[in-house]
C-alpha atoms as a PDB file:
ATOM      1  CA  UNK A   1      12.269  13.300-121.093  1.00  0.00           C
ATOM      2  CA  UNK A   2      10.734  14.185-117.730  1.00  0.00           C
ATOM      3  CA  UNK A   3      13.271  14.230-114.907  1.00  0.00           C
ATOM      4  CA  UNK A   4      16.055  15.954-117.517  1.00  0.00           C
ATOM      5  CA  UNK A   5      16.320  19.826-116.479  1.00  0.00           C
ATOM      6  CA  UNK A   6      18.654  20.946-119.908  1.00  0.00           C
ATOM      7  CA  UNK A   7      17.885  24.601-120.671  1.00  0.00           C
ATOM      8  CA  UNK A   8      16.537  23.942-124.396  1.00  0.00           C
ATOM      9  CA  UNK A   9      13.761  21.474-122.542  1.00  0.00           C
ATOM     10  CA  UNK A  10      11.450  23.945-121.927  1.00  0.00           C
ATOM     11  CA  UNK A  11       8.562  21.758-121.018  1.00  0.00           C
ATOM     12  CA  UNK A  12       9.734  21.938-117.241  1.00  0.00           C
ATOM     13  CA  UNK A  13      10.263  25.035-117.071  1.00  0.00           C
ATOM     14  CA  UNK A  14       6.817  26.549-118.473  1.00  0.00           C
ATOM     15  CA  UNK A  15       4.051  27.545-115.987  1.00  0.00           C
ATOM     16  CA  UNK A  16       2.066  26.082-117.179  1.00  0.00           C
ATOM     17  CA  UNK A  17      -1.541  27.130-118.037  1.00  0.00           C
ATOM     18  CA  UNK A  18      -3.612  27.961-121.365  1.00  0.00           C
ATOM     19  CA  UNK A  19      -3.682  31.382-121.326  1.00  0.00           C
ATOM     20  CA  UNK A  20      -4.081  32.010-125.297  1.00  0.00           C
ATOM     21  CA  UNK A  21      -2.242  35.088-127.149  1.00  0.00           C
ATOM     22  CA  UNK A  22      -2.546  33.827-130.404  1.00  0.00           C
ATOM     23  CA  UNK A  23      -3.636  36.187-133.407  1.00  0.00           C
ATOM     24  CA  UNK A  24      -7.348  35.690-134.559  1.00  0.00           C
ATOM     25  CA  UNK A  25      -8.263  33.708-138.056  1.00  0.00           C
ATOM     26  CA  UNK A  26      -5.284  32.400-137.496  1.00  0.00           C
ATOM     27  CA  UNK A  27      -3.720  28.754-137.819  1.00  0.00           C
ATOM     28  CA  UNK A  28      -2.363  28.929-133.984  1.00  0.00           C
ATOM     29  CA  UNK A  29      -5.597  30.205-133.009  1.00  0.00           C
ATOM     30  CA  UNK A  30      -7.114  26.719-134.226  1.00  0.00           C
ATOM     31  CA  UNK A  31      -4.903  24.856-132.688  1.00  0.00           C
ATOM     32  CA  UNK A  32      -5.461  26.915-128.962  1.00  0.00           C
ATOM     33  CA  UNK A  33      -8.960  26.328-129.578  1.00  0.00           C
ATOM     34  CA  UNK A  34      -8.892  22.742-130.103  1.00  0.00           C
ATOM     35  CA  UNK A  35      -6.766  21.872-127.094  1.00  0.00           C
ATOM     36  CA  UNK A  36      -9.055  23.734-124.520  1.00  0.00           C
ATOM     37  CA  UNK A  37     -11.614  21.095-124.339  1.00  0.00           C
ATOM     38  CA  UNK A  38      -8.777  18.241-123.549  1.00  0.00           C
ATOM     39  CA  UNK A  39      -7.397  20.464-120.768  1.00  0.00           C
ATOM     40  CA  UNK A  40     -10.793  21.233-119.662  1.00  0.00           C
ATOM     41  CA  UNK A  41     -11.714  17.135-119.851  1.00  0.00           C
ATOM     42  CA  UNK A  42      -8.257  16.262-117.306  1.00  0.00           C
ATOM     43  CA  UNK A  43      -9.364  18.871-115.061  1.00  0.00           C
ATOM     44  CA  UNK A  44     -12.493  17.545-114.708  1.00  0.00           C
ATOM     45  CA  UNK A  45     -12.037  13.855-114.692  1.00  0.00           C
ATOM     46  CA  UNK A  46      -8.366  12.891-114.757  1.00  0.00           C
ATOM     47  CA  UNK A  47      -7.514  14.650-111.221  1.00  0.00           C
ATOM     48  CA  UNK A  48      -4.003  12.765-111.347  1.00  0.00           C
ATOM     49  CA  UNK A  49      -2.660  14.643-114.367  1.00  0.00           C
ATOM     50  CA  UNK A  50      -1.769  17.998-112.291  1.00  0.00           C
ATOM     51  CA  UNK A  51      -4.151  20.316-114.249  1.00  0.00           C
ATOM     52  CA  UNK A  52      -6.375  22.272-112.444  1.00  0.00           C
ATOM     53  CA  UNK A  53      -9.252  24.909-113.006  1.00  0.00           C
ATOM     54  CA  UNK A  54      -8.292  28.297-111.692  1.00  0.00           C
ATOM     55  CA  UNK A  55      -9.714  32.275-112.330  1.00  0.00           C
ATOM     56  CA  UNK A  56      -7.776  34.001-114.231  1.00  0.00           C
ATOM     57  CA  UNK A  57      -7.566  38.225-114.447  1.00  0.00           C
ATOM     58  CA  UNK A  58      -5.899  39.842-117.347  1.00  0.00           C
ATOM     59  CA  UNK A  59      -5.285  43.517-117.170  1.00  0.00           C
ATOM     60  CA  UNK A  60      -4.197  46.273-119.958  1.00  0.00           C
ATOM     61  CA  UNK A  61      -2.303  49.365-119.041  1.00  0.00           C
ATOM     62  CA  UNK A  62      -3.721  52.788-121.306  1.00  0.00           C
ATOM     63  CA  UNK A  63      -0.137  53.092-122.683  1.00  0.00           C
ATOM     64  CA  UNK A  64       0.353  49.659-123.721  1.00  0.00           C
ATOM     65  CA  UNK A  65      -2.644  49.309-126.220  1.00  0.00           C
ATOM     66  CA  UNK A  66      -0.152  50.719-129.407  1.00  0.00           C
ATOM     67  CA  UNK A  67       2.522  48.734-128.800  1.00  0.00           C
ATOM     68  CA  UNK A  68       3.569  45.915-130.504  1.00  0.00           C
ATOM     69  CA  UNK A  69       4.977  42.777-128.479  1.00  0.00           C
ATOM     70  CA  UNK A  70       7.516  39.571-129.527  1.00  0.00           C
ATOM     71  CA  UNK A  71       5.535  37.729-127.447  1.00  0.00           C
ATOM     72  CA  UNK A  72       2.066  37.797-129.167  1.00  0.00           C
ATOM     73  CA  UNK A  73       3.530  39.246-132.598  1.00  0.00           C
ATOM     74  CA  UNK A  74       1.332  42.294-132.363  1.00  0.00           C
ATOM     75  CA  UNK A  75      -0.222  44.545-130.399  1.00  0.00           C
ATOM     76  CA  UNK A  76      -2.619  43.958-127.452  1.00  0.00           C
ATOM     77  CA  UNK A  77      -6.152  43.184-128.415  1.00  0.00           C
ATOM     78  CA  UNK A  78      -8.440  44.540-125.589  1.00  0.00           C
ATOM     79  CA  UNK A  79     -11.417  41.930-127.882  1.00  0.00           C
ATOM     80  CA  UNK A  80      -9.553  38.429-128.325  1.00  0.00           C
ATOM     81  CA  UNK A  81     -11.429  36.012-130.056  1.00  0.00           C
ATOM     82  CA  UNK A  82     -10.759  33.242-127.080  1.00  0.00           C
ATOM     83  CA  UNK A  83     -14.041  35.039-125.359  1.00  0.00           C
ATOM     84  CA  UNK A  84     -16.262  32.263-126.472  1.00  0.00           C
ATOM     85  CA  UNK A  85     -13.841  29.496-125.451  1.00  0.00           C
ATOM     86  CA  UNK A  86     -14.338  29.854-121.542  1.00  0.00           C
ATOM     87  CA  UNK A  87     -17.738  29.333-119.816  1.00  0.00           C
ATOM     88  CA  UNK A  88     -17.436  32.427-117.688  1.00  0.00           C
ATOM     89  CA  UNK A  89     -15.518  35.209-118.882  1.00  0.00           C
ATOM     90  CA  UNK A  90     -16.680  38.569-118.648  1.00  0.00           C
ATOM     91  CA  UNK A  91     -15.010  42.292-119.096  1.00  0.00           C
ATOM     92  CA  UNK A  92     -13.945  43.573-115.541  1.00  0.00           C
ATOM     93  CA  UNK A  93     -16.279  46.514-115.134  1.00  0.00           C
ATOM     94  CA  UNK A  94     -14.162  50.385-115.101  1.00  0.00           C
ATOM     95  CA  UNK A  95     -14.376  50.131-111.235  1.00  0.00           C
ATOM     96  CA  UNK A  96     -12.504  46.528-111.282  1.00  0.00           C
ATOM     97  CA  UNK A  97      -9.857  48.782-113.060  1.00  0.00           C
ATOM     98  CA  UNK A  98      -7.005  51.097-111.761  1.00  0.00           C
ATOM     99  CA  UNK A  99      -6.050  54.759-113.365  1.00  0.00           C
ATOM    100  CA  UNK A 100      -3.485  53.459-115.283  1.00  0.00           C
ATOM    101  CA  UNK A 101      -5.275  50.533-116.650  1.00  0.00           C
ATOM    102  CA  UNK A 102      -7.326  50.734-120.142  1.00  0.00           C
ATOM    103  CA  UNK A 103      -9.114  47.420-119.598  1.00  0.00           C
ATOM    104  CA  UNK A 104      -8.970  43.603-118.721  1.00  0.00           C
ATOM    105  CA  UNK A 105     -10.729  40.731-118.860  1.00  0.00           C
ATOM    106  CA  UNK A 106     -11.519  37.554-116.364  1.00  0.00           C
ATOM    107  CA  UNK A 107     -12.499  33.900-116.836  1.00  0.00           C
ATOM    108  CA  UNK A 108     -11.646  30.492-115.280  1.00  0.00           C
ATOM    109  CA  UNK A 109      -8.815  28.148-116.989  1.00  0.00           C
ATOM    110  CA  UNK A 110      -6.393  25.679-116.094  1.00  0.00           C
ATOM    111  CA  UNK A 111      -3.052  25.593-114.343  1.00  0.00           C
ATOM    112  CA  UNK A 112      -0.615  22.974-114.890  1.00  0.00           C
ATOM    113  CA  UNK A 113       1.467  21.469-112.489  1.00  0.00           C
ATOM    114  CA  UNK A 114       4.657  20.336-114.822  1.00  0.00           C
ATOM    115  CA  UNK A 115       6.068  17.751-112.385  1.00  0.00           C
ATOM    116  CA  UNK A 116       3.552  15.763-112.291  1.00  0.00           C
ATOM    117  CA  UNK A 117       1.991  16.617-115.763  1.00  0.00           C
ATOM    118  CA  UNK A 118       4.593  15.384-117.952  1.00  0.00           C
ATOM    119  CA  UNK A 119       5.772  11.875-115.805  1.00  0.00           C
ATOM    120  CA  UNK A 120       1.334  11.527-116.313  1.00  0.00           C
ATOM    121  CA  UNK A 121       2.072  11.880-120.481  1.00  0.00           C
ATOM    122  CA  UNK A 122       4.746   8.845-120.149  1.00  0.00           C
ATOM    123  CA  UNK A 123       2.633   6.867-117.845  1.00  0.00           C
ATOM    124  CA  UNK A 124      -0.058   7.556-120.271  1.00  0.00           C
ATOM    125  CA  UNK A 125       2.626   6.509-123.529  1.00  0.00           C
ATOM    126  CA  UNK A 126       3.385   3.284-121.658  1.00  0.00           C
ATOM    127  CA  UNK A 127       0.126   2.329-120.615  1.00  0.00           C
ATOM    128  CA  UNK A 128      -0.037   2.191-124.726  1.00  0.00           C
ATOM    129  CA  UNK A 129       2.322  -0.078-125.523  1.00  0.00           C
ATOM    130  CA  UNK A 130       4.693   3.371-126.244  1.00  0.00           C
ATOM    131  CA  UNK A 131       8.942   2.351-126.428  1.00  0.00           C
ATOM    132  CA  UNK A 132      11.303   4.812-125.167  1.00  0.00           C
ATOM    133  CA  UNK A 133      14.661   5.018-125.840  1.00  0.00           C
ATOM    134  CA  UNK A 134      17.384   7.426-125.132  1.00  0.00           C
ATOM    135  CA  UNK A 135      19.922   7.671-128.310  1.00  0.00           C
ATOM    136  CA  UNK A 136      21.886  10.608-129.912  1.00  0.00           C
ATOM    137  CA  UNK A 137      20.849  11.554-134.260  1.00  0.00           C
ATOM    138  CA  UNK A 138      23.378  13.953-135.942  1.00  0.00           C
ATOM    139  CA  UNK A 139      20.640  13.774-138.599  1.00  0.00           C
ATOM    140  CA  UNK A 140      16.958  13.343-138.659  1.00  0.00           C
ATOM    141  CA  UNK A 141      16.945  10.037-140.690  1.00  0.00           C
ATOM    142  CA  UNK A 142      19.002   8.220-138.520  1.00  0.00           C
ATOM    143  CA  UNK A 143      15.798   8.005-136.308  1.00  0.00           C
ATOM    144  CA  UNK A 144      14.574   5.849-138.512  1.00  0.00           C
ATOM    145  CA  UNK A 145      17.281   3.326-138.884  1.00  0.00           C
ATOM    146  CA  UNK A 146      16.831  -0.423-137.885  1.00  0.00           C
ATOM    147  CA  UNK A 147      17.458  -0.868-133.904  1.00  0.00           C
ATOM    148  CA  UNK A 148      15.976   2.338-133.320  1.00  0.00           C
ATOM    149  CA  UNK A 149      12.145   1.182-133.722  1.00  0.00           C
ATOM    150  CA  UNK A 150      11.181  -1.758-131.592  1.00  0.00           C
ATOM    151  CA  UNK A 151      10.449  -4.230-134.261  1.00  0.00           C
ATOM    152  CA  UNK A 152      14.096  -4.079-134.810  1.00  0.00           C
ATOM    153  CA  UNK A 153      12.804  -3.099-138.999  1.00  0.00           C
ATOM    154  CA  UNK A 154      13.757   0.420-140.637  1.00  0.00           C
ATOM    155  CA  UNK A 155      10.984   2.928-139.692  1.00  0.00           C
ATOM    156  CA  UNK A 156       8.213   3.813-141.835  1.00  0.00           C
ATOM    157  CA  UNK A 157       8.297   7.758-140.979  1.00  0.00           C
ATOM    158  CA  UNK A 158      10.010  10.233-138.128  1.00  0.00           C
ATOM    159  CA  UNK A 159       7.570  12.660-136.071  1.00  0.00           C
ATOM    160  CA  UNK A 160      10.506  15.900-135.624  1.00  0.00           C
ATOM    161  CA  UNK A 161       9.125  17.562-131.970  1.00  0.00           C
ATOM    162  CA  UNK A 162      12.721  18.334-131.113  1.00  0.00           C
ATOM    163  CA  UNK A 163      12.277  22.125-130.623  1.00  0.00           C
ATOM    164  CA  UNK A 164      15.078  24.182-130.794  1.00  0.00           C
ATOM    165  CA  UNK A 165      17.346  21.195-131.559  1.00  0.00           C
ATOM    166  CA  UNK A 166      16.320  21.547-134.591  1.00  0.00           C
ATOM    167  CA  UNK A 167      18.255  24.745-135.579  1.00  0.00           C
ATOM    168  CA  UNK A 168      21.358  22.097-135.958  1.00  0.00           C
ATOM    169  CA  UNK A 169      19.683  18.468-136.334  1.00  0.00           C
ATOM    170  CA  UNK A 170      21.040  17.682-139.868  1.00  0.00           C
ATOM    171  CA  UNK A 171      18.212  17.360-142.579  1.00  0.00           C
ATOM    172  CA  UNK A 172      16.212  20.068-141.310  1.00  0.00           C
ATOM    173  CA  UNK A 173      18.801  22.964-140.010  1.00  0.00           C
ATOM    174  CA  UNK A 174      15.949  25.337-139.443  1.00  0.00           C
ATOM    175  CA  UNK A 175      17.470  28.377-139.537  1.00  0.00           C
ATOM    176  CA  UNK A 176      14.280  30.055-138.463  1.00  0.00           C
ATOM    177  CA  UNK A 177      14.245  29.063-134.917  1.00  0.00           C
ATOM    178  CA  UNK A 178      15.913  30.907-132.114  1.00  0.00           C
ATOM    179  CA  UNK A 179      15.562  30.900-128.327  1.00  0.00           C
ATOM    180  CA  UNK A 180      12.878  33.250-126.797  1.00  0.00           C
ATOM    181  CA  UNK A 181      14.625  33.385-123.017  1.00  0.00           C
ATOM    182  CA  UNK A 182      12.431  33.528-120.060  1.00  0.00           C
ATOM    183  CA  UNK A 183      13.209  33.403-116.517  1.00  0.00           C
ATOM    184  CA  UNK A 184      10.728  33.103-113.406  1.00  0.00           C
ATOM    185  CA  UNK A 185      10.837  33.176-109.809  1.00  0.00           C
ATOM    186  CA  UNK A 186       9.156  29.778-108.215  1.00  0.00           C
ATOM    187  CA  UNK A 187       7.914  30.770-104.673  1.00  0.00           C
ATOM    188  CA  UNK A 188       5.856  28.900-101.713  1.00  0.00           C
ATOM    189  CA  UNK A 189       2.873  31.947-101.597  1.00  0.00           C
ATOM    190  CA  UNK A 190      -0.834  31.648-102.844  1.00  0.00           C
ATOM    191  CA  UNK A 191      -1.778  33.923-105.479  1.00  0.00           C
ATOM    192  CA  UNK A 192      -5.474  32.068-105.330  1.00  0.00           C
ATOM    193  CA  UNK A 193      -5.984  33.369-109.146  1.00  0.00           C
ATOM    194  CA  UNK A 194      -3.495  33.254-112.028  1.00  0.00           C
ATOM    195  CA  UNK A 195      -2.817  37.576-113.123  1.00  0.00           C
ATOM    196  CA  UNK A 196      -1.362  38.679-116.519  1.00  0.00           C
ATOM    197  CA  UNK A 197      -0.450  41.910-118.014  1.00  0.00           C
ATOM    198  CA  UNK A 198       2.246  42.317-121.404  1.00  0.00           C
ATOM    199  CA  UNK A 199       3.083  45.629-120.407  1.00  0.00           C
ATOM    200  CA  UNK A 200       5.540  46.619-118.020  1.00  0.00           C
ATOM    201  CA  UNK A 201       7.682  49.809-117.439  1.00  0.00           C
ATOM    202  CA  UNK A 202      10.860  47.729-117.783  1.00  0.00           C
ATOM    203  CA  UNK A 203      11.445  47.736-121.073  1.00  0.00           C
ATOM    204  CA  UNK A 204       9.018  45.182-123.628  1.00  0.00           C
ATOM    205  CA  UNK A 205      10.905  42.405-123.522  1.00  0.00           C
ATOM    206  CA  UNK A 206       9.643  41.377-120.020  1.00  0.00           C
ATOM    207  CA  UNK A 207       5.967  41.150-118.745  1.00  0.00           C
ATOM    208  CA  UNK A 208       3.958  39.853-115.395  1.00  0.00           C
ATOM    209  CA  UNK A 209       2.143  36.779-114.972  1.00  0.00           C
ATOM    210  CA  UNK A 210       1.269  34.677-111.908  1.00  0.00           C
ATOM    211  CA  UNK A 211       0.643  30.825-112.056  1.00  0.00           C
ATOM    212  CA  UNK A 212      -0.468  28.587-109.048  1.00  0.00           C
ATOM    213  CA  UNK A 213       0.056  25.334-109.777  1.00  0.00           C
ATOM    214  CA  UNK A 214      -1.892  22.386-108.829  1.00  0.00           C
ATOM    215  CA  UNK A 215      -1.176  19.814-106.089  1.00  0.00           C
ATOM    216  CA  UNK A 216       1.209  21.978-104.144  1.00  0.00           C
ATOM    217  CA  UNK A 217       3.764  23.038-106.881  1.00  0.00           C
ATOM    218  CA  UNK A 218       4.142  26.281-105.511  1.00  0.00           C
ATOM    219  CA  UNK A 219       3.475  29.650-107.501  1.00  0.00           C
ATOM    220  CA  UNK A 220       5.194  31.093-110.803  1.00  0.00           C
ATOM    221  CA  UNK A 221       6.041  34.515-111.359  1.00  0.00           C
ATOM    222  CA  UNK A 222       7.299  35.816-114.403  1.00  0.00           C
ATOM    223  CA  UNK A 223       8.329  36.956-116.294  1.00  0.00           C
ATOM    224  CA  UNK A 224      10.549  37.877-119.680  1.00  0.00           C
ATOM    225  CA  UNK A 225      10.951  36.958-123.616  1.00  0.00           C
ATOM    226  CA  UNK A 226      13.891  37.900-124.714  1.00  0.00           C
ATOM    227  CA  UNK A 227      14.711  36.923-128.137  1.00  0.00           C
ATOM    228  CA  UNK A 228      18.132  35.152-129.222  1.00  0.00           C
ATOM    229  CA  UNK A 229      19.298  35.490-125.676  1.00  0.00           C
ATOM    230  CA  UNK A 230      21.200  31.935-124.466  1.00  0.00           C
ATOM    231  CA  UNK A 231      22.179  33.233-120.765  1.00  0.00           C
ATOM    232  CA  UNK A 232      21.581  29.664-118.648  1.00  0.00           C
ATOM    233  CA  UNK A 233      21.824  31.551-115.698  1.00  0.00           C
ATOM    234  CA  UNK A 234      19.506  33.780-113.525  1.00  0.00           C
ATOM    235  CA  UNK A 235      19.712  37.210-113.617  1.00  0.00           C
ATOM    236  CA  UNK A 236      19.056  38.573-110.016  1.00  0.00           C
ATOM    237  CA  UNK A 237      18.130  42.443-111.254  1.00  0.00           C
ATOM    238  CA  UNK A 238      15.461  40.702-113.477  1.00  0.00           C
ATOM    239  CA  UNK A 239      14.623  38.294-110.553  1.00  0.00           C
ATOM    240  CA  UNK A 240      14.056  41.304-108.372  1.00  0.00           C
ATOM    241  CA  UNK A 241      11.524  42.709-111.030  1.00  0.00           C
ATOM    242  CA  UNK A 242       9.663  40.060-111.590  1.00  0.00           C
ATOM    243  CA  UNK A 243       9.090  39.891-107.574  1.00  0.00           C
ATOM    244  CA  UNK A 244       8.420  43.243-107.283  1.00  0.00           C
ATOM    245  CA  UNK A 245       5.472  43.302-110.186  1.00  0.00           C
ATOM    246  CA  UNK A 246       3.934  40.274-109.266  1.00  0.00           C
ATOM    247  CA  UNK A 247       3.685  41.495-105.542  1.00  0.00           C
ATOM    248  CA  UNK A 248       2.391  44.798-106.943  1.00  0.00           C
ATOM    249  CA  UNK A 249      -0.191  43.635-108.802  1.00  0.00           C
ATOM    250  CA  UNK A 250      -1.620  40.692-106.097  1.00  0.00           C
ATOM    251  CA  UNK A 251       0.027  42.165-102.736  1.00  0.00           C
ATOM    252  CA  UNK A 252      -2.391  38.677-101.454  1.00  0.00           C
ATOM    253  CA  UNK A 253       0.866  37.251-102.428  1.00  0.00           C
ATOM    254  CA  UNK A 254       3.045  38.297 -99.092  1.00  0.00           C
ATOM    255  CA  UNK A 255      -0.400  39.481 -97.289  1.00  0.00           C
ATOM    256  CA  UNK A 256       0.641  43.403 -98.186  1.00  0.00           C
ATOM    257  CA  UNK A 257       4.647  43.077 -96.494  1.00  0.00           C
ATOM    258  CA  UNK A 258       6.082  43.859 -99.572  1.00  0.00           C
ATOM    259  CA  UNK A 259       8.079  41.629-102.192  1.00  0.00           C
ATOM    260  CA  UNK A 260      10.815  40.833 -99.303  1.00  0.00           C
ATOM    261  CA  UNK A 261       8.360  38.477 -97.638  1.00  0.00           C
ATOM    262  CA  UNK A 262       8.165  36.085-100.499  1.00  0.00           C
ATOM    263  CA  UNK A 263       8.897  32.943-100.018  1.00  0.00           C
ATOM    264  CA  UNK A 264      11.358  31.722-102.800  1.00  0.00           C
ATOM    265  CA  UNK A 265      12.135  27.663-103.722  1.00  0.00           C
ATOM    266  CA  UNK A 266      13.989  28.405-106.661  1.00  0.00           C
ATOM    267  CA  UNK A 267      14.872  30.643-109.755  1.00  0.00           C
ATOM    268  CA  UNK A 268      14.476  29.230-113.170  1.00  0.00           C
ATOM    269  CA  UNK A 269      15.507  29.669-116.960  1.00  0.00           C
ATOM    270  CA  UNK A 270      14.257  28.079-120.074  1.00  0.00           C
ATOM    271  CA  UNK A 271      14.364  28.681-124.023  1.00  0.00           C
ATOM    272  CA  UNK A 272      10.914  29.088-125.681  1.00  0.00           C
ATOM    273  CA  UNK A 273      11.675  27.288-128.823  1.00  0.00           C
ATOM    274  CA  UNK A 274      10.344  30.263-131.395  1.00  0.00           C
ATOM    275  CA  UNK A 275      10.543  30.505-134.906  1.00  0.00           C
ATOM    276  CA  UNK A 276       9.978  33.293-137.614  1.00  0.00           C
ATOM    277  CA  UNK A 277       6.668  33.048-139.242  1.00  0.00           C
ATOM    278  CA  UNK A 278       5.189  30.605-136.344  1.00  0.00           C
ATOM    279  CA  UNK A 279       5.756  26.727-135.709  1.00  0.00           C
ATOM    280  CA  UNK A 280       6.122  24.012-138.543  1.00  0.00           C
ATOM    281  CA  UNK A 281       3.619  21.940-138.817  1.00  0.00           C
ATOM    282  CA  UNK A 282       4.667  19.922-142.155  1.00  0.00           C
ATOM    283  CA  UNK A 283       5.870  16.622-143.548  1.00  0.00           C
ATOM    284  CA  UNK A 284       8.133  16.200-146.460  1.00  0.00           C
ATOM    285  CA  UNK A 285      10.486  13.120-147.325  1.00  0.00           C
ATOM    286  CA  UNK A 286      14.163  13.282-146.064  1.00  0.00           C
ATOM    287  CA  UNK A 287      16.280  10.268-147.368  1.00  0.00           C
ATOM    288  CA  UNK A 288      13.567   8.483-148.598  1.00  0.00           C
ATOM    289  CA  UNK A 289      11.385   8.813-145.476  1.00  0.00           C
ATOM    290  CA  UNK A 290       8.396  10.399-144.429  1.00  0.00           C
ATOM    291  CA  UNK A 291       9.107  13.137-141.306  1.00  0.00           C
ATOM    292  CA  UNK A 292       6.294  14.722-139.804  1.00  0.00           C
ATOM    293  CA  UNK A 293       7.740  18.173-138.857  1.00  0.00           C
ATOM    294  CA  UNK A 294       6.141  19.790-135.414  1.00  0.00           C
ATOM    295  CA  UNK A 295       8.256  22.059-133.516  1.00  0.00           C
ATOM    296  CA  UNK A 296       8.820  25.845-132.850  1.00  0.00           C
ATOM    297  CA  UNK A 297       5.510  26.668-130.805  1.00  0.00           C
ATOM    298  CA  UNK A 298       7.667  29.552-128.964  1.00  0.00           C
ATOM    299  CA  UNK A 299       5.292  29.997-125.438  1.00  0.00           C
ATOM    300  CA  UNK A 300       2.401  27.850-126.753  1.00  0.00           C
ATOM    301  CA  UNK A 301       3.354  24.602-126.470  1.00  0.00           C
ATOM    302  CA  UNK A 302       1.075  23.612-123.959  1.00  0.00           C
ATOM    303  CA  UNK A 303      -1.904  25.463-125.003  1.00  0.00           C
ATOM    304  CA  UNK A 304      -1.719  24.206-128.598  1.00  0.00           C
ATOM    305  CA  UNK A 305      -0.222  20.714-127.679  1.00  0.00           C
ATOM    306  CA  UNK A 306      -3.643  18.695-128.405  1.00  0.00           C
ATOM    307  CA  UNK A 307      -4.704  20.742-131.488  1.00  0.00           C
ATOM    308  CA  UNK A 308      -1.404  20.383-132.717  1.00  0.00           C
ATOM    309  CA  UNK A 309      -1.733  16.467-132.166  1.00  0.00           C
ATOM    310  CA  UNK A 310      -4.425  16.080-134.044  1.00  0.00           C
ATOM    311  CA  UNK A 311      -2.984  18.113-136.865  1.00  0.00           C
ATOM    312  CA  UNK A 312       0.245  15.364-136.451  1.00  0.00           C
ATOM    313  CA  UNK A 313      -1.801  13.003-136.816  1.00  0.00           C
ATOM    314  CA  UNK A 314      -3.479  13.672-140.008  1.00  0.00           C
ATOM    315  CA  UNK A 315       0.017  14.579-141.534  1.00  0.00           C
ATOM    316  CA  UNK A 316       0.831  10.844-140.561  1.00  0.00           C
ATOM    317  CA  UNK A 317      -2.344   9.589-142.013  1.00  0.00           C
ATOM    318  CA  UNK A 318      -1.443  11.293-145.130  1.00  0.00           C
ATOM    319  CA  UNK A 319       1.865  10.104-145.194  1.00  0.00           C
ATOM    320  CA  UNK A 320       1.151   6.382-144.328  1.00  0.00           C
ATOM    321  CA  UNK A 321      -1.727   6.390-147.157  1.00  0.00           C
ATOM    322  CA  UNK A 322       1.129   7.607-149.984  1.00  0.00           C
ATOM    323  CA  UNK A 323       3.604   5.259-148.806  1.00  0.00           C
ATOM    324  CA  UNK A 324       0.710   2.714-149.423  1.00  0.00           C
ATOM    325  CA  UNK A 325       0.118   3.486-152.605  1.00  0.00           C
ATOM    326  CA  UNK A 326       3.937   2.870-153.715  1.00  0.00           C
END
């Protein structure tokens, strides 16, 4: 829930922003393209959700290009096929380019302010007639048990979005998932545009990205993925990285004083909930009921939360219309 800060809860600690890396022809690719338009609608009219419209400038390095990343699942791909999805973006021109860079790209997308995003989702839950509860399952069914729903009846089906919970949640013991670590630096400085780049010269499990967030939330830098890796705590070596890249690559950041004049709030670590072969997007009947299965979206959650929705929903639909027919 919003206001909990556990270390598997990784909504909190994303970015946030939709900033797809998703292979082409791809099923996460549909979902990424079918949640732009209802992060582009909140930034436009639905100024209280904490999502804002901000330029974004993505940069390859010349050694990078072969590479393959656990981020993204392959290599980088200089021609993604989210050009059509933004309005504006363009190819920065050779001169927009350093030495050491093969190419990048610009366009305008959306930042999201966490803190107030996700308290907006519940307001929006209870504004339709949503229950919540707080309660503890040692298996997936028990969800469903009378007491549990609000009608005080046995549920008709179970929508799974516990994440990496999952891996032990009896009934579906996932063995697929694992924890994709990341850790960030949360500071008071403008960036005034969001900056990405995969590669770094610190080994491939870490990477740079900047992210402003909306309404005062203060700037994340990042970052890292670092598969099966459960460390709760900071690490100040990487923390000192991820400083020093993101000042490298905007020095607007700390006016050109170096990485020392950043202004720090706080250091942060979350587990990407990832899974081999990509997230589950299923249903199938566990004790005699219906569970909608929609979990391990690794770093996409956000940018494939709406287009995953509306897959949810037509699993439910599906489900609802069988049980009928019984």
């Amino acid at each position: 829930m919003p206001g909990d800060y556990d270390i598997e809860y990784a909504s909190p600690w994303a970015g946030a922003n939709y900033m797809p890396f998703s292979a082409r022809d791809t099923a996460a690719a549909q979902w990424d393209r079918d949640t732009w338009p209802d992060f582009k609608d909140l930034a436009t009219n639905h100024l209280d959700a904490g999502v804002h419209f901000q330029g974004c400038r993505m940069v390859n390095r010349k050694i990078d290009m072969d590479k393959t990343y656990p981020f993204t699942g392959g290599k980088v791909d200089a021609n993604p096929w989210w050009s059509k999805v933004f309005d504006d973006f363009r190819y920065l021109d050779p001169s927009e380019l350093t030495e050491e860079q093969h190419s990048g790209v610009y366009f305008t997308s959306v930042c999201i302010n966490t803190s107030i995003y996700l308290p907006w989702l519940v307001s929006q839950c209870l504004a339709n007639g949503v229950v919540f509860k707080r309660s503890i399952f040692e298996h997936v069914s028990d969800a469903a048990a009378p007491g549990i729903h609000h009608s005080g009846h046995r549920a008709d089906l179970v929508i799974n979005c516990t994440g990496l919970s999952s891996l032990k949640l009896g009934g579906v013991e996932d063995t697929k998932l694992y924890p994709g670590r990341g850790q960030t630096v949360l500071v008071r400085n403008d960036a005034g545009c969001m900056y990405a780049q995969l590669g770094t010269d610190d080994g491939e499990s870490e990477m740079m990205y900047i992210m402003t967030r909306a309404a005062g939330g203060g700037t994340v830098l990042g970052g890292c993925y670092q598969s099966n890796n459960w460390d709760s705590q900071p690490d100040p070596s990487l923390a000192n990285r991820i400083m020093k890249r993101c000042v490298s690559a905007c020095p607007k950041l700390t006016n050109g004083q170096g990485f020392e004049k950043l202004d720090v709030m706080r250091h942060a670590v979350g587990l990407r909930p990832c899974r081999n072969g990509g997230a589950r997007l299923e249903k199938e009947k566990i004790n005699g009921i219906w569970v909608v299965h929609n979990y391990g979206h690794a770093g996409a959650g956000y940018q494939s939360s709406y287009g995953c929705s509306k897959v949810v929903l037509k699993l439910v639909e599906e489900a609802l219309q069988h049980q009928a027919r019984l």
